[in-house]
Protein backbone atom coordinates (compact mmCIF):
# COMPACT_ATOMS: atom_id res chain seq x y z
CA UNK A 1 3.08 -19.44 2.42
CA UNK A 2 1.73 -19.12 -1.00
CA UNK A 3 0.37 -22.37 -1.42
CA UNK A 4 -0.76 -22.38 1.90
CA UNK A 5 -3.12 -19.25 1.86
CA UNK A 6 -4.41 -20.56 -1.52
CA UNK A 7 -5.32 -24.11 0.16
CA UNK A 8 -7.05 -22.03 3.13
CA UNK A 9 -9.09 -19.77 0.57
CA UNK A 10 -10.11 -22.96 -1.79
CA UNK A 11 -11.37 -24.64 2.09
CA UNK A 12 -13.51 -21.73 2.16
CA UNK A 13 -11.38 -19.16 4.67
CA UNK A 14 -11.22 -15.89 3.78
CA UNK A 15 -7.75 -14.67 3.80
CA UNK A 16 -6.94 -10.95 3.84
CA UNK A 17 -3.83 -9.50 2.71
CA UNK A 18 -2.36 -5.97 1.86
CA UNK A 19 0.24 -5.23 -0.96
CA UNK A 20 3.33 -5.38 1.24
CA UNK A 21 2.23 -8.73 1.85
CA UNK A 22 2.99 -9.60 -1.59
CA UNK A 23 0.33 -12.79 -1.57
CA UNK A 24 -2.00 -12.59 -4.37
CA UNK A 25 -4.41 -15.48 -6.40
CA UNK A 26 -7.93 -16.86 -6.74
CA UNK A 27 -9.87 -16.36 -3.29
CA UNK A 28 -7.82 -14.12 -1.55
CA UNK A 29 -8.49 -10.35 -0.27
CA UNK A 30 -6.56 -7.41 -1.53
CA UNK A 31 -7.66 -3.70 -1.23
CA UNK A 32 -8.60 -4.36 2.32
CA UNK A 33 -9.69 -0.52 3.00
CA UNK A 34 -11.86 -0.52 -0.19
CA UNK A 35 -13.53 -3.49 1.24
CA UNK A 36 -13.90 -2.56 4.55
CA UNK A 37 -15.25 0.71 3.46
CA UNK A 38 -18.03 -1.08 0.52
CA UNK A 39 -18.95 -2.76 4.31
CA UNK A 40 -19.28 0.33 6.30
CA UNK A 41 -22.77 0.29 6.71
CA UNK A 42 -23.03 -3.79 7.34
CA UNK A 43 -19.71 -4.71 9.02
CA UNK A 44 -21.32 -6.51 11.59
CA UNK A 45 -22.83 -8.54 8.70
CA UNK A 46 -18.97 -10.03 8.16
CA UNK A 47 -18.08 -10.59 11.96
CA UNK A 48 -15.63 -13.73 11.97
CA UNK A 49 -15.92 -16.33 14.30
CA UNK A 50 -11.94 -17.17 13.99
CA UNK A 51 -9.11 -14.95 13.38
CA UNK A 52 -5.89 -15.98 12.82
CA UNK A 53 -2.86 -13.77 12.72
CA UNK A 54 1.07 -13.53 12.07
CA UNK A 55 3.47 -11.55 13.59
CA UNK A 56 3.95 -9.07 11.02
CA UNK A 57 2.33 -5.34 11.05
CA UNK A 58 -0.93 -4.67 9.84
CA UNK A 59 -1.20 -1.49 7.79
CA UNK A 60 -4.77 -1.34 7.55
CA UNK A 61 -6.16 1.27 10.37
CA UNK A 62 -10.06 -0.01 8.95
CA UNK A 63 -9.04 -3.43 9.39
CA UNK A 64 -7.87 -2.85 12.71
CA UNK A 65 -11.03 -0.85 13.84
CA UNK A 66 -13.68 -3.18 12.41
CA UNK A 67 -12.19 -6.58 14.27
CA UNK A 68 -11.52 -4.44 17.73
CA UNK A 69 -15.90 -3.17 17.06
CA UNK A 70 -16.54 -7.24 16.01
CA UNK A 71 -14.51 -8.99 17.65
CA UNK A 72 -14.12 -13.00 16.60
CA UNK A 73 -14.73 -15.80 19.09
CA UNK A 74 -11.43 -16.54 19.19
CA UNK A 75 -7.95 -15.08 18.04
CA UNK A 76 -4.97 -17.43 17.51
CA UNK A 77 -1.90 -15.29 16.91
CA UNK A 78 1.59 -16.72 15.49
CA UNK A 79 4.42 -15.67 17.15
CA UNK A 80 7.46 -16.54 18.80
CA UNK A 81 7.97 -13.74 20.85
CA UNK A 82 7.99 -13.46 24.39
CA UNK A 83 5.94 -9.92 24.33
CA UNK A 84 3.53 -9.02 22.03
CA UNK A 85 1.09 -6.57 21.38
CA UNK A 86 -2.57 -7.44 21.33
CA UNK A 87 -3.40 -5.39 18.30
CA UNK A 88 -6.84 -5.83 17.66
CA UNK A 89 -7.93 -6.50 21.41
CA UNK A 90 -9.30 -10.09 21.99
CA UNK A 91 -6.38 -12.30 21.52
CA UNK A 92 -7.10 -15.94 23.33
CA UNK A 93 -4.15 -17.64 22.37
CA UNK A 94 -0.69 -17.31 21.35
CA UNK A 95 0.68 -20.04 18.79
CA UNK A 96 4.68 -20.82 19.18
CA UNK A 97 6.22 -22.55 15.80
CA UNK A 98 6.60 -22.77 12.53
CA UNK A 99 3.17 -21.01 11.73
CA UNK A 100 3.43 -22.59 8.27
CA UNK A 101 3.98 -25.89 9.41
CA UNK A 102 1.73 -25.75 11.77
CA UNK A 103 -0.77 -24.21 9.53
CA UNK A 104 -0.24 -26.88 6.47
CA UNK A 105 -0.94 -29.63 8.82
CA UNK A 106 -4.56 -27.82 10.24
CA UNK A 107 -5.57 -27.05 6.29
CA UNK A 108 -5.19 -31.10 5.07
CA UNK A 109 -7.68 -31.80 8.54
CA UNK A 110 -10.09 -28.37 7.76
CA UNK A 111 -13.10 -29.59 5.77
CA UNK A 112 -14.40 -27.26 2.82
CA UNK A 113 -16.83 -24.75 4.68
CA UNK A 114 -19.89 -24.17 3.33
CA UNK A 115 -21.49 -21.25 4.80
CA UNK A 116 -21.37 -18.75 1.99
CA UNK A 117 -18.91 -16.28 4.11
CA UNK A 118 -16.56 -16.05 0.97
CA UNK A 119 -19.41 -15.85 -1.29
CA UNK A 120 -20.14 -12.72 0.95
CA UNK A 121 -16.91 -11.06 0.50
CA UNK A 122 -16.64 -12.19 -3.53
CA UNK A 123 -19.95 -10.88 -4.26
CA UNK A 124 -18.43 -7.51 -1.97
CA UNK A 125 -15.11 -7.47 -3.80
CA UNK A 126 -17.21 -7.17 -7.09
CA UNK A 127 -19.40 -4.64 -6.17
CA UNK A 128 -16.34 -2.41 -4.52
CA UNK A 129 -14.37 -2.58 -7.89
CA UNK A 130 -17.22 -1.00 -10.24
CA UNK A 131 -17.49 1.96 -8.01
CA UNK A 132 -13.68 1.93 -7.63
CA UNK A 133 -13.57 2.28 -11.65
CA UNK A 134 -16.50 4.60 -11.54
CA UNK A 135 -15.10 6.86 -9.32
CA UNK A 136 -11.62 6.74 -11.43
CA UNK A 137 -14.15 7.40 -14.20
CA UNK A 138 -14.91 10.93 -12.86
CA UNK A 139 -11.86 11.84 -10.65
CA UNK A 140 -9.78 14.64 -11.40
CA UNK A 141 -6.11 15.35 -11.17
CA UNK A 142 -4.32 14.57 -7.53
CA UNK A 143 -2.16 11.90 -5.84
CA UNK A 144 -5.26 9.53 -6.46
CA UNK A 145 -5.30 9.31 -10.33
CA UNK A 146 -1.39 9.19 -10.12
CA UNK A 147 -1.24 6.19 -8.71
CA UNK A 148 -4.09 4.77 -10.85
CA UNK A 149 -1.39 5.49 -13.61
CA UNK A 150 1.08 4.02 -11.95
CA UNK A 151 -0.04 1.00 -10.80
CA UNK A 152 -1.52 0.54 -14.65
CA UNK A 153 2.22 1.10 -16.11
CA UNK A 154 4.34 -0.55 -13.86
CA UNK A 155 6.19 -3.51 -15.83
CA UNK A 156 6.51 -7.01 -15.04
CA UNK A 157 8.31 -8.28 -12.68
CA UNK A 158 9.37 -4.89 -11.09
CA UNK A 159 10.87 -4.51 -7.08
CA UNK A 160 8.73 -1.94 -6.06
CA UNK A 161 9.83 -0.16 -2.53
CA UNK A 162 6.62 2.03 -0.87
CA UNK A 163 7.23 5.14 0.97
CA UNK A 164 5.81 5.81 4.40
CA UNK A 165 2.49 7.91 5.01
CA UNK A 166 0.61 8.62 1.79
CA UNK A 167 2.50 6.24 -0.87
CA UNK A 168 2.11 2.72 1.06
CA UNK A 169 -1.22 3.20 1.73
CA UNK A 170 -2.67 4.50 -1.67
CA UNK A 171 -1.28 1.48 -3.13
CA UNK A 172 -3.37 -0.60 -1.18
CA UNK A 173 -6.55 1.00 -3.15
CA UNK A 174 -5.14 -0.52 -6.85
CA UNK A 175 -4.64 -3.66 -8.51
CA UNK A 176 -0.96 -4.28 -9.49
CA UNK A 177 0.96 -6.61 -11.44
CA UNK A 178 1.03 -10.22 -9.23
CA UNK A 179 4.81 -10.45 -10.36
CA UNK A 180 5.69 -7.27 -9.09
CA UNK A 181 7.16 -7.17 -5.68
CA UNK A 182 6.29 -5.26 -2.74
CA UNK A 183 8.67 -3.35 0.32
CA UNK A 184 8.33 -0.15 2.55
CA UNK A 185 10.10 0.71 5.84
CA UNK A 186 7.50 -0.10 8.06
CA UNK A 187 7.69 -0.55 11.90
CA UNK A 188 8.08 2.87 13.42
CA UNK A 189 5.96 4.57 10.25
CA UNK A 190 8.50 7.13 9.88
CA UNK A 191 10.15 8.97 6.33
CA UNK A 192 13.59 7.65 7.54
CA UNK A 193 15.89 5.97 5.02
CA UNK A 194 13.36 4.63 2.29
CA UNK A 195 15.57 6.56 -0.30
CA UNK A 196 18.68 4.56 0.87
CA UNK A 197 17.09 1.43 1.47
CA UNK A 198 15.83 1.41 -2.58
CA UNK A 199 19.20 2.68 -3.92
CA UNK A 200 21.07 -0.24 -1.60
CA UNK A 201 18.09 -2.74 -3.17
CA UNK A 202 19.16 -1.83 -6.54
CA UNK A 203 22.71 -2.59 -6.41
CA UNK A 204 22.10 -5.97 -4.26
CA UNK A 205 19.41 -7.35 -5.98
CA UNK A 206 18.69 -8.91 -9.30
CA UNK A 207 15.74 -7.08 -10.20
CA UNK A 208 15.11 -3.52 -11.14
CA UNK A 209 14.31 -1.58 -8.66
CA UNK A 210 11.69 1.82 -8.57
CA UNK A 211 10.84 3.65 -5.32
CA UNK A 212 7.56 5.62 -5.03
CA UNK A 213 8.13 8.27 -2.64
CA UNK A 214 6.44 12.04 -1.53
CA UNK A 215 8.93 14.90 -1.79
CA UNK A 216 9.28 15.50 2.28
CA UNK A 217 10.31 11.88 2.38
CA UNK A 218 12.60 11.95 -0.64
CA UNK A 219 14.36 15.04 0.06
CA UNK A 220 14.33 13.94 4.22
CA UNK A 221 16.93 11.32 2.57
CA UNK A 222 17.67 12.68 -0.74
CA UNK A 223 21.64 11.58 0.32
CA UNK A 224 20.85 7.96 -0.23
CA UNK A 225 21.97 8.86 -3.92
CA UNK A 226 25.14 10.00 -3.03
CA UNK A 227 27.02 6.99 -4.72
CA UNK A 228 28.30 5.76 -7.92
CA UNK A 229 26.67 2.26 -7.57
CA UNK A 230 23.23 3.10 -8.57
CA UNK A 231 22.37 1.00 -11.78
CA UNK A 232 21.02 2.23 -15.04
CA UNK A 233 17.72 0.83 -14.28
CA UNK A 234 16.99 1.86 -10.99
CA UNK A 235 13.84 4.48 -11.02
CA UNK A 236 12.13 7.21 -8.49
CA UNK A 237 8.74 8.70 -8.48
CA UNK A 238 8.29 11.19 -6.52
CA UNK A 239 5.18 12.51 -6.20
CA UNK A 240 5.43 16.23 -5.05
CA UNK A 241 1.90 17.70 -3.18
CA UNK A 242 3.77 20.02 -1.58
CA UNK A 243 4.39 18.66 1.71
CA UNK A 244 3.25 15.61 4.04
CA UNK A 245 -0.02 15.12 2.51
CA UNK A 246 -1.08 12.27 4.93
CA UNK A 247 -1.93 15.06 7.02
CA UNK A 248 -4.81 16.49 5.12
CA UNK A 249 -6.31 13.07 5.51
CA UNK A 250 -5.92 11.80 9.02
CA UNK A 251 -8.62 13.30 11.62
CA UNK A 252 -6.83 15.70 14.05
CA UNK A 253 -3.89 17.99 11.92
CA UNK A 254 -6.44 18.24 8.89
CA UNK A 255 -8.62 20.08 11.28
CA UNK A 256 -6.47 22.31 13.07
CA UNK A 257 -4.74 25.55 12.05
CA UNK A 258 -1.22 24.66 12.37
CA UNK A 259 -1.42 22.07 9.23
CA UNK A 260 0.36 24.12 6.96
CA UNK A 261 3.09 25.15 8.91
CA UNK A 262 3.99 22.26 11.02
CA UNK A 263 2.15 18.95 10.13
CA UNK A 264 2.43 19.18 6.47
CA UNK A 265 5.53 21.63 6.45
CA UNK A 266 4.40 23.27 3.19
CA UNK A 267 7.13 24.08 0.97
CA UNK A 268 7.73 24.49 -2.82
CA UNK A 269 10.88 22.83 -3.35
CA UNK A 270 11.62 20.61 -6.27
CA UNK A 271 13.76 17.49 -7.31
CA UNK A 272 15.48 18.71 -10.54
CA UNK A 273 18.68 20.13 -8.60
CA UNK A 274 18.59 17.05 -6.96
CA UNK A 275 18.47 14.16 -10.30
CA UNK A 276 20.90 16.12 -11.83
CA UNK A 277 23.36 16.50 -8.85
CA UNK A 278 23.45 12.57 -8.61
CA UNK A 279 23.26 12.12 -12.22
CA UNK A 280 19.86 11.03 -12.48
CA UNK A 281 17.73 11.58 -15.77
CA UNK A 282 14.71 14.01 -14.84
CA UNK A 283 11.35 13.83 -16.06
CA UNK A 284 8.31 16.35 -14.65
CA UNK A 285 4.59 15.52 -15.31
CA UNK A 286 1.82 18.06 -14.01
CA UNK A 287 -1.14 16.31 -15.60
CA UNK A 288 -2.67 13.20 -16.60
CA UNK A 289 -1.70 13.74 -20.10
CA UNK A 290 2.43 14.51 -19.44
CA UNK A 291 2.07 11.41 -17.03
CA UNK A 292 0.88 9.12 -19.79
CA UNK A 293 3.48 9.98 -21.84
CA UNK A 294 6.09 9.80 -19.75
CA UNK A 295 5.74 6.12 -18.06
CA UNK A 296 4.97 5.15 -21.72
CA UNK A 297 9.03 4.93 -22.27
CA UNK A 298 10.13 5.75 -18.03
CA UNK A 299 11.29 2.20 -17.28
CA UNK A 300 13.49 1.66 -20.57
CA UNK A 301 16.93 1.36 -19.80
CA UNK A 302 18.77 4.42 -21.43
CA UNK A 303 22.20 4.29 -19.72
CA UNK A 304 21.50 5.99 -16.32
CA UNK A 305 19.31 5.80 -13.65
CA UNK A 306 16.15 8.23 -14.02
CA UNK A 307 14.00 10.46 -11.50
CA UNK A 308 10.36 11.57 -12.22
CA UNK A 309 8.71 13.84 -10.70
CA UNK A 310 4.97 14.57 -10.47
CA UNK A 311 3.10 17.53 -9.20
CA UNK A 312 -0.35 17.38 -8.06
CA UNK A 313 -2.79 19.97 -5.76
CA UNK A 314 -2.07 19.44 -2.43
CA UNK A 315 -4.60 21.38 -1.04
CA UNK A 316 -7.36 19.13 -2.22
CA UNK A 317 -5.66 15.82 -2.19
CA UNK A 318 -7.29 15.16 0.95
CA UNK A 319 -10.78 16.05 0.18
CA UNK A 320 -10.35 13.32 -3.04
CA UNK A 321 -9.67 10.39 -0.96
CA UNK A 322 -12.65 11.21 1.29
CA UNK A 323 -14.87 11.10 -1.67
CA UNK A 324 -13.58 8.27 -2.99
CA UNK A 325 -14.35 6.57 0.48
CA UNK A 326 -17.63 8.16 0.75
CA UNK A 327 -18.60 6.74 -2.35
CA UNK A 328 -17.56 3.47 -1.61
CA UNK A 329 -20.00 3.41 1.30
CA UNK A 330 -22.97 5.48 -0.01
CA UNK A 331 -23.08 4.33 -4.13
């Protein structure tokens, strides 16, 4: 698949990805929101004529909204299901097969298009990372800069497993290591079992493991831990707003007066009882500063596996990311 989305992009396609997709290289599209959003005010100026899909969820709720408002000529969709779900709303053909196979063969007969549509988004991907880096420039502290930090510190070659609702989707916004690899518990977009799923990745697999999770999610499945199999390099970040955050962010329970209490279930509970019940190593940062020095040394193996966890405002969390999307469309 790798090869093949790089042939596409060198033929002049533009090919879109997010991070769980784990595709990366020269002419293809991460950060799809931060895109989208740079093209707020011209959207209609990227309308596609095709759009091919595979059957795999999108993330992306912008990328979603912009192809259902400008909708392509045609959309070929690969799947071999007998039921599926027409997504963005003008599907005109479904595509049974090997979509890679089938794929390869159309790429060696597509000649190199030259219309200038992947100049457009180049020239767009450009533009959206100086403001990104501007706005970084001036942010202050909140789930935002963390995972600036993060995604900055993360070592090579790292298996990197996404929490739902806030963490999966905030690292779509950064650049990350192209040898790191991507997972999250997608499909129903519930908390459930991310905790678990990491701890059983890091005794399977061959690479170290670190899970980036909020506190409702880690301590919805905290008992994931409960074994002696974890390895000494496995890692979790938790980042701890105080509740589900998402919900500060999303129109409808950000604007209502039952946030607190129900969407976000605000709390003030904390993870050190927690690392040092399962025999985790426990780190707290509450500023850029104590989060610096901390990753500086987080991932070194030091003979057990290690839990940090990172407080930031959740009140104004929310507010942040809005910003930073405002100033995406209005620099």
């Amino acid at each position: 698949m790798k090869l093949l989305t790089r042939s596409l992009a060198e033929k002049g396609v533009v090919v879109m990805t997010e991070t769980l997709s784990n595709l990366s290289g020269n002419g293809i599209f991460g950060n799809t929101d931060r895109l989208l959003e740079y093209f707020a005010e011209n959207t209609e100026s990227i309308q596609p004529d095709l759009l091919i899909t595979l059957d795999v969820p999108v993330l992306s709720k912008r990328l979603k909204q912009w192809i259902r408002k400008y909708p392509p000529k045609a959309h070929w969709h690969f799947s071999n299901q007998e039921i599926i779900v027409d997504t963005y709303q003008c599907l005109t053909r479904q595509i049974k097969g090997d979509a890679v196979q089938i794929m390869t063969e159309v790429e060696k007969q597509l000649p190199r298009f030259s219309s200038g549509y992947v100049e457009l988004w180049e020239e767009a991907r450009n533009a959206a990372k100086i403001r990104h880096e501007t706005f970084l420039d001036e942010v202050s502290w909140s789930d935002f800069m963390v995972f600036n930090q993060i995604s900055k510190a993360m070592p090579d070659r790292m298996e990197v497993h996404l929490a739902n609702s806030t963490p999966v989707r905030y690292a779509q916004l950064f650049e990350w290591n192209k040898h790191q690899t991507f997972y999250a518990n997608r499909g129903t977009s519930g908390i459930d079992g991310c905790v678990s799923t990491a701890a059983g990745a890091a005794f399977a697999g061959s690479r170290p493991v670190t899970l980036i999770v909020g506190d409702l999610a880690f301590l919805y499945d905290s008992n994931g831990l409960w074994h002696k199999y974890l390895p000494d390099s496995f890692r979790v970040i938790v980042v701890n707003n105080g509740g589900g955050g998402i919900f500060r962010y999303i129109p409808g329970p950000s604007e209502t007066d039952q946030l607190e209490p129900f969407f976000e279930a605000r709390g003030n509970h904390q993870c050190r009882g927690i690392a040092e019940t399962f025999g985790l190593q426990y780190y707290a940062a509450g500023n850029s500063l104590e989060l610096e020095q901390i990753l500086d040394h987080f991932w070194e193996v030091q003979g057990s596996p290690a839990l940090l966890e990172i407080f930031t405002p959740g009140d104004t969390n929310g507010e942040i990311l809005r910003d930073y999307f405002r100033y995406l469309r209005e620099s």
